[in-house]
N, C-alpha and C. Protein backbone atom coordinates (compact mmCIF):
# COMPACT_ATOMS: atom_id res chain seq x y z
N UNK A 1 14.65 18.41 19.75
CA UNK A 1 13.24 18.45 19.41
C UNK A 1 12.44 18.51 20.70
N UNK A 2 11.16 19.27 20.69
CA UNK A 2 10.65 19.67 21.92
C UNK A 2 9.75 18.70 21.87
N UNK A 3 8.44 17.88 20.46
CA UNK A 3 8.21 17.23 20.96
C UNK A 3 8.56 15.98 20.15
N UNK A 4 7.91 14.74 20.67
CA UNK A 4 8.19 13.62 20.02
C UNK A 4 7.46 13.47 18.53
N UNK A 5 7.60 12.68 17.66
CA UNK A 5 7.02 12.33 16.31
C UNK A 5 5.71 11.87 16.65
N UNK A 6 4.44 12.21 16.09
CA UNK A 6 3.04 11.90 16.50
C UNK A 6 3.22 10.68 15.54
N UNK A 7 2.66 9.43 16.18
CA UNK A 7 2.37 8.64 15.88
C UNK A 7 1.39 7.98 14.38
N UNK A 8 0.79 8.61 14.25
CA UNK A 8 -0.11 8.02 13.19
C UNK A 8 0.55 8.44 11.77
N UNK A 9 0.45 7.70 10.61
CA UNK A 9 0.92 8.28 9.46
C UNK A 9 -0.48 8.41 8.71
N UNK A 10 -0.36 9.04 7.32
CA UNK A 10 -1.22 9.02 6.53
C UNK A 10 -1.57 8.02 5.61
N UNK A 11 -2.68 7.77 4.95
CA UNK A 11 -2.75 6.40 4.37
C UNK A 11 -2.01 6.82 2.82
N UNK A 12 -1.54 5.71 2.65
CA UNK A 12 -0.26 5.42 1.11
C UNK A 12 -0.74 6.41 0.13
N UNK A 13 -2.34 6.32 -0.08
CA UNK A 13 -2.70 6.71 -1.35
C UNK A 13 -2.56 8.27 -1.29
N UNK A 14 -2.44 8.89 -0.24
CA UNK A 14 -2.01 10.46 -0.81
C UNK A 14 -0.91 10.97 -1.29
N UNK A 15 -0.16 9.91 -1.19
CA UNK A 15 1.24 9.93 -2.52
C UNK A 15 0.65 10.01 -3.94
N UNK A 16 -0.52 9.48 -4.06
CA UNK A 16 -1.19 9.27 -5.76
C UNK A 16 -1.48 10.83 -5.76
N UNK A 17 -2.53 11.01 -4.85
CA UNK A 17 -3.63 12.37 -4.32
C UNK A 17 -2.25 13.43 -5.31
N UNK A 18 -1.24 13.83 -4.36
CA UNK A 18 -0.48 14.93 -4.31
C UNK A 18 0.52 14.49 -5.56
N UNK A 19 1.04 13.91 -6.44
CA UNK A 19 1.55 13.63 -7.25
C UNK A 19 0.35 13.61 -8.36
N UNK A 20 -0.57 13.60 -8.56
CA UNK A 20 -1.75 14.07 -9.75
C UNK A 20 -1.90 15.06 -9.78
N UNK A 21 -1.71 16.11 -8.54
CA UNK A 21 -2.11 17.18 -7.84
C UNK A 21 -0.64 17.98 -8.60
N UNK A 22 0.05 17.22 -8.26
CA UNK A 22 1.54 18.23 -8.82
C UNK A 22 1.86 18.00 -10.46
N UNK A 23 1.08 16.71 -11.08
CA UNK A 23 1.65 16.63 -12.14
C UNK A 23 0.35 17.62 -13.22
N UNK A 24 -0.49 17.13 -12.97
CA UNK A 24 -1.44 18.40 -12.96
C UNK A 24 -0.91 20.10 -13.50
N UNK A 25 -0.58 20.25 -12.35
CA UNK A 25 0.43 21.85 -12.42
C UNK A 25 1.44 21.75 -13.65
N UNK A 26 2.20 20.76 -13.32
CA UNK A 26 3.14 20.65 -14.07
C UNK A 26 3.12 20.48 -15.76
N UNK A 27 1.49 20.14 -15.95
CA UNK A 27 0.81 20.10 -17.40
C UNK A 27 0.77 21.27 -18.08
N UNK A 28 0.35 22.07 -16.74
CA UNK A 28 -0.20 23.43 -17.27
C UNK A 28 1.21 24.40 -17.59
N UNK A 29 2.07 24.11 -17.00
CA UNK A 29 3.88 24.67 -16.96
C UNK A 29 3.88 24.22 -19.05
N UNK A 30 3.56 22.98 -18.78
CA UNK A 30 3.90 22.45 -20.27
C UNK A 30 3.74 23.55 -21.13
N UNK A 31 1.65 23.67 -20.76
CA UNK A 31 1.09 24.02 -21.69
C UNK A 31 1.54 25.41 -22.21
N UNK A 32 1.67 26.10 -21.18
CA UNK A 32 2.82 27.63 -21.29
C UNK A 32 3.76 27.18 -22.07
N UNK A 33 4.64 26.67 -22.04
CA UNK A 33 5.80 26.46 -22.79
C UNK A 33 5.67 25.89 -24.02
N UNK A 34 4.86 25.37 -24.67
CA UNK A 34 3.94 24.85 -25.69
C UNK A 34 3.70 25.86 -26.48
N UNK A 35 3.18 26.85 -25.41
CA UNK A 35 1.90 28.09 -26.39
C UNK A 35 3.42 28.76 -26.52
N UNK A 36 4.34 29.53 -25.86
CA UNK A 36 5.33 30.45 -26.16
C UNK A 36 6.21 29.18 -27.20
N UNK A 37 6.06 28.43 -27.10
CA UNK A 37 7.28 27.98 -28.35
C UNK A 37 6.62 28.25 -29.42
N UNK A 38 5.48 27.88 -29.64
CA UNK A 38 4.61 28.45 -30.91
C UNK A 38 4.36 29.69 -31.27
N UNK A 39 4.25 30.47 -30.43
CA UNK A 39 4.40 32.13 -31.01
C UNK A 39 5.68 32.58 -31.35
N UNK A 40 6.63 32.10 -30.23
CA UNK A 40 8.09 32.49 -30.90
C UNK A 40 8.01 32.18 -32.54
N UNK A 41 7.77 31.04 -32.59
CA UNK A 41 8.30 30.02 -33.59
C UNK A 41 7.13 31.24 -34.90
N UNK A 42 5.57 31.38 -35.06
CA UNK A 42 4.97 31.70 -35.78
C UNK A 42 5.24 33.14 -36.03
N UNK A 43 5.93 34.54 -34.88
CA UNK A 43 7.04 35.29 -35.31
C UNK A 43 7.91 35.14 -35.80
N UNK A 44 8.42 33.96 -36.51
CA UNK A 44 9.74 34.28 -37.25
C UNK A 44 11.04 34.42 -36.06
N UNK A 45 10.89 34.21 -34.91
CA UNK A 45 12.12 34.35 -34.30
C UNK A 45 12.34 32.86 -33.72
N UNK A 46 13.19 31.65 -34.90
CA UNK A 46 13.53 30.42 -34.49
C UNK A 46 14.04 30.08 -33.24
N UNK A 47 15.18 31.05 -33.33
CA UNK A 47 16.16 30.92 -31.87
C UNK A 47 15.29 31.05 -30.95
N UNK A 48 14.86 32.02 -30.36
CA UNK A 48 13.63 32.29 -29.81
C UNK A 48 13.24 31.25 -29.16
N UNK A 49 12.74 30.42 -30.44
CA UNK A 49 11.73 29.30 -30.27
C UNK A 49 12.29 28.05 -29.85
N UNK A 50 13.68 28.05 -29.92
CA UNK A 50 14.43 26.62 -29.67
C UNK A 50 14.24 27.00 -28.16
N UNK A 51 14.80 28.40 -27.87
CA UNK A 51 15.37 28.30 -26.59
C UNK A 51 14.08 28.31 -25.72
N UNK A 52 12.99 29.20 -25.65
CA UNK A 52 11.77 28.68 -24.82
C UNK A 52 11.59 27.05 -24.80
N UNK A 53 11.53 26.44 -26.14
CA UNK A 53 11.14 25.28 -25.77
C UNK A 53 11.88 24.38 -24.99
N UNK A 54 13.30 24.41 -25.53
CA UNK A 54 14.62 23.84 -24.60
C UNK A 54 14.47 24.06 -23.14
N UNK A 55 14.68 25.07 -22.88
CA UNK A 55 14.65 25.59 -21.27
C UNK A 55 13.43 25.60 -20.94
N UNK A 56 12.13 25.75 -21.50
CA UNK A 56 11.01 25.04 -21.19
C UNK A 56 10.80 23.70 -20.62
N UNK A 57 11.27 22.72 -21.29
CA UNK A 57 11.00 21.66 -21.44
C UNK A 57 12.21 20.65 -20.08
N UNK A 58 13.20 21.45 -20.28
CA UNK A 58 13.68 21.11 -19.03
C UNK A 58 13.27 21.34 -17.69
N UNK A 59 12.97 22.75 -17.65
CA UNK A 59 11.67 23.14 -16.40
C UNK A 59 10.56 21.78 -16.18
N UNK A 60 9.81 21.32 -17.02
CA UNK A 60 8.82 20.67 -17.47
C UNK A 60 9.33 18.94 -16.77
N UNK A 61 10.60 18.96 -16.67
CA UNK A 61 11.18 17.48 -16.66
C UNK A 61 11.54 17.69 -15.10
N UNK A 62 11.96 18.67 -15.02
CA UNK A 62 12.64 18.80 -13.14
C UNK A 62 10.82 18.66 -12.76
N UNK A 63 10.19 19.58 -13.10
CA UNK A 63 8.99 19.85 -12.14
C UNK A 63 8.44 18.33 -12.03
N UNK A 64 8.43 17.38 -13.06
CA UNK A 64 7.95 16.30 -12.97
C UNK A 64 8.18 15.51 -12.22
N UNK A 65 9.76 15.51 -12.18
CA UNK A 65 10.75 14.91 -11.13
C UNK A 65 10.45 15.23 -10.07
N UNK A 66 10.46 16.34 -9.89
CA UNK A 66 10.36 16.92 -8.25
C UNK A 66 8.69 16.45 -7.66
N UNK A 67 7.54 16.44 -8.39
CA UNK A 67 6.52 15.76 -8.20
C UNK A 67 6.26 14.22 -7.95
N UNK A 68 7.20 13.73 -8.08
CA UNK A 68 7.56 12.09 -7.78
C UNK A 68 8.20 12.17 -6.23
N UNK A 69 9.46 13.10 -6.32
CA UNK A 69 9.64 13.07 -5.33
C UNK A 69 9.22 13.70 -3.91
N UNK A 70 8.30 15.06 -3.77
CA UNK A 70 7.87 15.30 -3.16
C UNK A 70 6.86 14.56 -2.53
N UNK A 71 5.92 14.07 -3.23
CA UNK A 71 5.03 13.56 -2.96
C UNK A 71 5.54 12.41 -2.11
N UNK A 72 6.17 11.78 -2.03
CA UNK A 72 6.69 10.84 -1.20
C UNK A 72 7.06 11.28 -0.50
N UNK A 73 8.18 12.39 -0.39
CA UNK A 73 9.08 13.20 0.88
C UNK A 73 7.50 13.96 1.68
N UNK A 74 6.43 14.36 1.08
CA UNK A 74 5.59 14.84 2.27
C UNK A 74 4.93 14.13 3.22
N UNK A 75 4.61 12.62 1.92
CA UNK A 75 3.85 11.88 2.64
C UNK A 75 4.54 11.07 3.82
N UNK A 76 5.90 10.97 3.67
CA UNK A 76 6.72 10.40 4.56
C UNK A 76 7.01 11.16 6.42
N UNK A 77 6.57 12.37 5.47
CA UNK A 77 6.91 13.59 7.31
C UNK A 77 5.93 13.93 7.39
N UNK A 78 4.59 13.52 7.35
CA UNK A 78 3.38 14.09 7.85
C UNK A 78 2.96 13.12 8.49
N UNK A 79 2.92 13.45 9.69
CA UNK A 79 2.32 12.74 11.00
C UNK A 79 0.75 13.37 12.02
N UNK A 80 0.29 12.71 12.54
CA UNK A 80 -0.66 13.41 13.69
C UNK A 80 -0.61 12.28 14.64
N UNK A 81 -1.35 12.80 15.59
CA UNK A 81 -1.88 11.91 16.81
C UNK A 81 -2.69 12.80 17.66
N UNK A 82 -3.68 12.37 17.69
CA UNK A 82 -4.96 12.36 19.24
C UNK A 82 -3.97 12.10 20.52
N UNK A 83 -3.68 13.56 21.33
CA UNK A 83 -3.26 12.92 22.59
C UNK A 83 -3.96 14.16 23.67
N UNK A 84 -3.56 13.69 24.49
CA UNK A 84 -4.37 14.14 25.63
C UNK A 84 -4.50 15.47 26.00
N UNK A 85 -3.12 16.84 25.13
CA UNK A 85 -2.98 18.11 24.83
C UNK A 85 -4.02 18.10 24.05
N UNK A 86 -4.00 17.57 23.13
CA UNK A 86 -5.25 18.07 21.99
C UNK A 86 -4.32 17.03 20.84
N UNK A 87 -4.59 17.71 19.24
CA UNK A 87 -4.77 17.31 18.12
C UNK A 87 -3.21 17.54 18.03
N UNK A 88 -2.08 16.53 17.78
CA UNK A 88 -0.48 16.99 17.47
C UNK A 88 -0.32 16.67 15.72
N UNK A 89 0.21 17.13 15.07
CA UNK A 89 0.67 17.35 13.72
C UNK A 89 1.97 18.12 13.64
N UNK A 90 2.66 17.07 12.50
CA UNK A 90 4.18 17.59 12.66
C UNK A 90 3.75 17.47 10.86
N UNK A 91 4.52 17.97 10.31
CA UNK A 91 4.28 18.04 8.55
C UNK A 91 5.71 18.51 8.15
N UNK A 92 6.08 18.76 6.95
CA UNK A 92 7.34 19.30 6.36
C UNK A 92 8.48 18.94 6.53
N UNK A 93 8.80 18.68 5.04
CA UNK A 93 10.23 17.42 5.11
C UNK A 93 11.18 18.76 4.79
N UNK A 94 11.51 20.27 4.58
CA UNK A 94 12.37 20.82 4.51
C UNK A 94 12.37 21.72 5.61
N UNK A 95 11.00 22.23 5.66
CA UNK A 95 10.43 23.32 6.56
C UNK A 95 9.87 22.05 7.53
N UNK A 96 10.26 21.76 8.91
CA UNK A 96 9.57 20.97 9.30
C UNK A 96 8.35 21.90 10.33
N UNK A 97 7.48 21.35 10.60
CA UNK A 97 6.32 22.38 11.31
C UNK A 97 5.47 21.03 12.17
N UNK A 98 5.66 21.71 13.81
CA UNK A 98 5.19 20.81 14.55
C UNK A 98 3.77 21.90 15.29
N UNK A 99 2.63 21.20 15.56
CA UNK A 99 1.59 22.03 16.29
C UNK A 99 1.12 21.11 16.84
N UNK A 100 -0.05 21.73 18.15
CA UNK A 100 -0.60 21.41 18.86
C UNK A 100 -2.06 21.95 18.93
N UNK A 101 -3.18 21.85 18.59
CA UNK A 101 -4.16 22.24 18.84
C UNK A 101 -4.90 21.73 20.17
N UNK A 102 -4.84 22.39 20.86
CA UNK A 102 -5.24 21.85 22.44
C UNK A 102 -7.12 21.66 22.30
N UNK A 103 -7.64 20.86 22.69
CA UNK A 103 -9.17 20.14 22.18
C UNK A 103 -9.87 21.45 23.29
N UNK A 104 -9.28 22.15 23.99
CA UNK A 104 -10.33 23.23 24.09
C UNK A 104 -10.43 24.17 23.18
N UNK A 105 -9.81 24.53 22.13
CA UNK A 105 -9.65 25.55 21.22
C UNK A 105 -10.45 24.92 19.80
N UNK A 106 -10.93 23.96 20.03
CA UNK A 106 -11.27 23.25 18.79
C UNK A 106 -13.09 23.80 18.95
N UNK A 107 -12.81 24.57 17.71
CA UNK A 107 -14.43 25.04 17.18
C UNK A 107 -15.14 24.06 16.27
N UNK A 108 -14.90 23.78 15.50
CA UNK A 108 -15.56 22.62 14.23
C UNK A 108 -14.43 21.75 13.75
N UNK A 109 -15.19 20.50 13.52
CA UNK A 109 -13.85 19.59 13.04
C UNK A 109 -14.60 19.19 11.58
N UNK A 110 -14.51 19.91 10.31
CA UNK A 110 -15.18 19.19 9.38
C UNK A 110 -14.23 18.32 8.32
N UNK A 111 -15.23 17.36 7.59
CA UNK A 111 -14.44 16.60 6.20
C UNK A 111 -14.24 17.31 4.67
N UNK A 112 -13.42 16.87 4.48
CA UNK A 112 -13.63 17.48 2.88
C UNK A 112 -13.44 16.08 1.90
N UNK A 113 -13.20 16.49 0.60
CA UNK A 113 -13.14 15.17 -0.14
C UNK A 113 -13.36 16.06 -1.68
N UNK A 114 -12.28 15.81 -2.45
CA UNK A 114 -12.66 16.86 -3.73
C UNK A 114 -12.49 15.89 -4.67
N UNK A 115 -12.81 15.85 -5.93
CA UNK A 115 -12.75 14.96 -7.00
C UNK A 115 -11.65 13.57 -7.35
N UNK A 116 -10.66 14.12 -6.84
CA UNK A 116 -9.71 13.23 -6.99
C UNK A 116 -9.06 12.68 -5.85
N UNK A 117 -10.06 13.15 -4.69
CA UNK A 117 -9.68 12.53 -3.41
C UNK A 117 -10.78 11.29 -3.20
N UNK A 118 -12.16 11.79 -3.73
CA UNK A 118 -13.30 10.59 -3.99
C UNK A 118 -12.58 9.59 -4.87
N UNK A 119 -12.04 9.63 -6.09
CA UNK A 119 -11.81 8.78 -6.57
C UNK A 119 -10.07 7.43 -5.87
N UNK A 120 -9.73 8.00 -4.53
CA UNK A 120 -8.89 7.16 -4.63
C UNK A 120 -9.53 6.79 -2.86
N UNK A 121 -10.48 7.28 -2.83
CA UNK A 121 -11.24 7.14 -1.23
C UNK A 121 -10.60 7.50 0.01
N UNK A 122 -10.41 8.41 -0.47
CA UNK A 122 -9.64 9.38 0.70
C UNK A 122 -10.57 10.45 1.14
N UNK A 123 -10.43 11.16 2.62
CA UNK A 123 -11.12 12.20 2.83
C UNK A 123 -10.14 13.41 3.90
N UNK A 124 -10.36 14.65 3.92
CA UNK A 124 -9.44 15.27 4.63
C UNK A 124 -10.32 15.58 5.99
N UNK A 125 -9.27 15.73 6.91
CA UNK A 125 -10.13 16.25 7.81
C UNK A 125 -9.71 18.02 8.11
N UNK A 126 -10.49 18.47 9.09
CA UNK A 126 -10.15 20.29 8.96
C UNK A 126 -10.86 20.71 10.37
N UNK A 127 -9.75 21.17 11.60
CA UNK A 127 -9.97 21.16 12.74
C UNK A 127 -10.01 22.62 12.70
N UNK A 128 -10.75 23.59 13.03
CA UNK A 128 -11.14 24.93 13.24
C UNK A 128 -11.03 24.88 14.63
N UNK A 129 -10.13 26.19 15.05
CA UNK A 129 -10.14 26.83 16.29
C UNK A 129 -10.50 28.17 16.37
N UNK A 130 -11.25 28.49 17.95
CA UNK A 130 -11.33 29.69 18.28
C UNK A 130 -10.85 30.37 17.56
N UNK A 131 -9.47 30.90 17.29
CA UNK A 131 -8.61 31.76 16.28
C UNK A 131 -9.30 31.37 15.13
N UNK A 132 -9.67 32.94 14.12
CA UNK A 132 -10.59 32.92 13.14
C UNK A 132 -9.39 32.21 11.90
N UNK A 133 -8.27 33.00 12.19
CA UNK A 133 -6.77 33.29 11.43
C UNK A 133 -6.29 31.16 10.97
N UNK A 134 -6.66 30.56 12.25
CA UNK A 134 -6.66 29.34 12.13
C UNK A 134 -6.73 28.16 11.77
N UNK A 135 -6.42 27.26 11.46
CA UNK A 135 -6.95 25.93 11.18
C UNK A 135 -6.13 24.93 10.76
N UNK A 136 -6.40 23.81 11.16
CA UNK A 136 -5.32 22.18 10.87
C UNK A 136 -6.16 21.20 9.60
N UNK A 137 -5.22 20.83 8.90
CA UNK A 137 -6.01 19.95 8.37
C UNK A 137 -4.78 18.90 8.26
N UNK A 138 -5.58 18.00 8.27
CA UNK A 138 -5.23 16.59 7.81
C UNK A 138 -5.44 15.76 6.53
N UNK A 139 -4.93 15.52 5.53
CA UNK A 139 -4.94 14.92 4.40
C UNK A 139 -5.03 13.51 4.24
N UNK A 140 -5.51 13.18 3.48
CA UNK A 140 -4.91 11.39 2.82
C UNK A 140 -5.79 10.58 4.08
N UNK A 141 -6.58 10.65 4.37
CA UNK A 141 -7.44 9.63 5.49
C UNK A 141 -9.02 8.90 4.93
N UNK A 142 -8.63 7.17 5.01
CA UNK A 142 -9.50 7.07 4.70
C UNK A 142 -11.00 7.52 5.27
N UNK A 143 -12.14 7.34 4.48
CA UNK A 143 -13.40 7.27 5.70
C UNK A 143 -13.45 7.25 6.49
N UNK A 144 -13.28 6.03 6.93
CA UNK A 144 -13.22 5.28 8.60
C UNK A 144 -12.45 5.80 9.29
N UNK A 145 -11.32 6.14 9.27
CA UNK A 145 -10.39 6.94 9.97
C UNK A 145 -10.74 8.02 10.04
N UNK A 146 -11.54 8.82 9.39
CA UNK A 146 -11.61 10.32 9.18
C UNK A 146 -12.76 10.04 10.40
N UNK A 147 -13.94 9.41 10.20
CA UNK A 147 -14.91 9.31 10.63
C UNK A 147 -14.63 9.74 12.28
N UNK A 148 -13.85 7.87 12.18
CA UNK A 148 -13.28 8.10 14.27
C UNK A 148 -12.59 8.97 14.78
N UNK A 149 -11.73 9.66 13.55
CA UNK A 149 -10.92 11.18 13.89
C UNK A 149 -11.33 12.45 14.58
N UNK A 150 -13.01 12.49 13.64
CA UNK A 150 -13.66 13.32 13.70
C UNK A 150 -14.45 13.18 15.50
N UNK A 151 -15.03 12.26 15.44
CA UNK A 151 -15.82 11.56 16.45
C UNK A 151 -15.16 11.73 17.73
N UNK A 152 -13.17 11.03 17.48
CA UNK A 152 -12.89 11.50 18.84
C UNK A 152 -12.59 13.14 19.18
N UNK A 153 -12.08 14.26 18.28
CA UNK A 153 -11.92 15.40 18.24
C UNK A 153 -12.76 15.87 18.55
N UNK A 154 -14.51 15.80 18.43
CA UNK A 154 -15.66 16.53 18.36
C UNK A 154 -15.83 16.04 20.20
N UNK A 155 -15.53 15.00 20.50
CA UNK A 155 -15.75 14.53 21.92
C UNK A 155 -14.88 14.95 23.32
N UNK A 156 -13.44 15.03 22.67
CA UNK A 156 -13.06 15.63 23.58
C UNK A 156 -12.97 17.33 23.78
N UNK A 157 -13.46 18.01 22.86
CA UNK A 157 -13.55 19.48 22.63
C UNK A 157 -15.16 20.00 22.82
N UNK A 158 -15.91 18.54 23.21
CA UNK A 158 -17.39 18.84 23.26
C UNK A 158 -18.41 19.14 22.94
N UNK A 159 -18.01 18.66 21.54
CA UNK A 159 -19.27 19.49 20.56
C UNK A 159 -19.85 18.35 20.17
N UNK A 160 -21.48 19.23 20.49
CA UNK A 160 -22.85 17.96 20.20
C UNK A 160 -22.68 17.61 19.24
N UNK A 161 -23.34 16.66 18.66
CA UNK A 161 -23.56 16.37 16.81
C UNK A 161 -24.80 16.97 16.72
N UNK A 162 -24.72 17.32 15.60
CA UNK A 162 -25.51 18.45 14.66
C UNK A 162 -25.02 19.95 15.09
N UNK A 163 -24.19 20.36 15.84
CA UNK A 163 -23.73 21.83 16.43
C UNK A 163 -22.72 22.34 15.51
């Protein structure tokens, strides 16, 4: 490994975040498999209808599974740290992916926060570089953390507040 593991982890609750986020999906997998068992079934073709729902429904049980477990396996390999190169982030428990955003390349550092990230008080952060093609984000951070994240990123890359 070229570099070391960045230090900081993400806070617990984006295991909830990304597991609502996947089970979510995994509703809508249902709901497909739901609607085709019922048309099979209201054509007159039973077999049909066993087997969408069967092999449906097993789809439906892995994806669920695999949403328990991912969500833990991402939240477990997603790291960052503020160091003196710039912004380090390592992410991906199969694909692992390490970067460096060096704090001169850093154009805007903004927050996000979408419905179900307000509700467990989480906020993301989103480091824009020069490169249009670009950008880092960071997940699962509370406020306060996002806040000083932001604060130190915007400081060492030099950008006024309000710019």
């Amino acid at each position: 490994m070229i570099l070391r593991e960045p230090a900081v982890a993400l806070d617990p609750r984006v295991r909830t975040l990304w597991l609502v986020e996947n089970l979510m999906a995994t509703g809508v997998v249902a709901a497909l498999v739901l609607a085709g068992t019922i048309v099979a079934a209201m054509l007159g073709t039973a077999t049909v209808a066993w087997l969408v729902g069967g092999i449906g429904a097993f789809i439906v049980l892995v994806l669920a599974a695999l949403s328990y477990v991912g969500a833990d396996l991402d939240h477990r390999h997603f790291h960052y740290e503020v160091a003196d190169l710039g912004l380090y982030v390592a992410s991906g428990w199969l694909w692992r992916r390490y970067q460096v955003v060096p704090h001169a390349r850093v154009q805007t550092v903004d927050t996000t926060s979408g419905p179900l990230m307000r509700a467990l008080d989480l906020v993301s952060v989103q480091v824009r570089t020069a490169s249009a093609s670009r950008s880092t984000t960071i997940p699962g951070l509370t406020p306060d953390v996002a806040d000083r994240l932001v604060e130190e990123l915007a400081r060492r890359a030099g950008i006024e507040e309000g710019t």
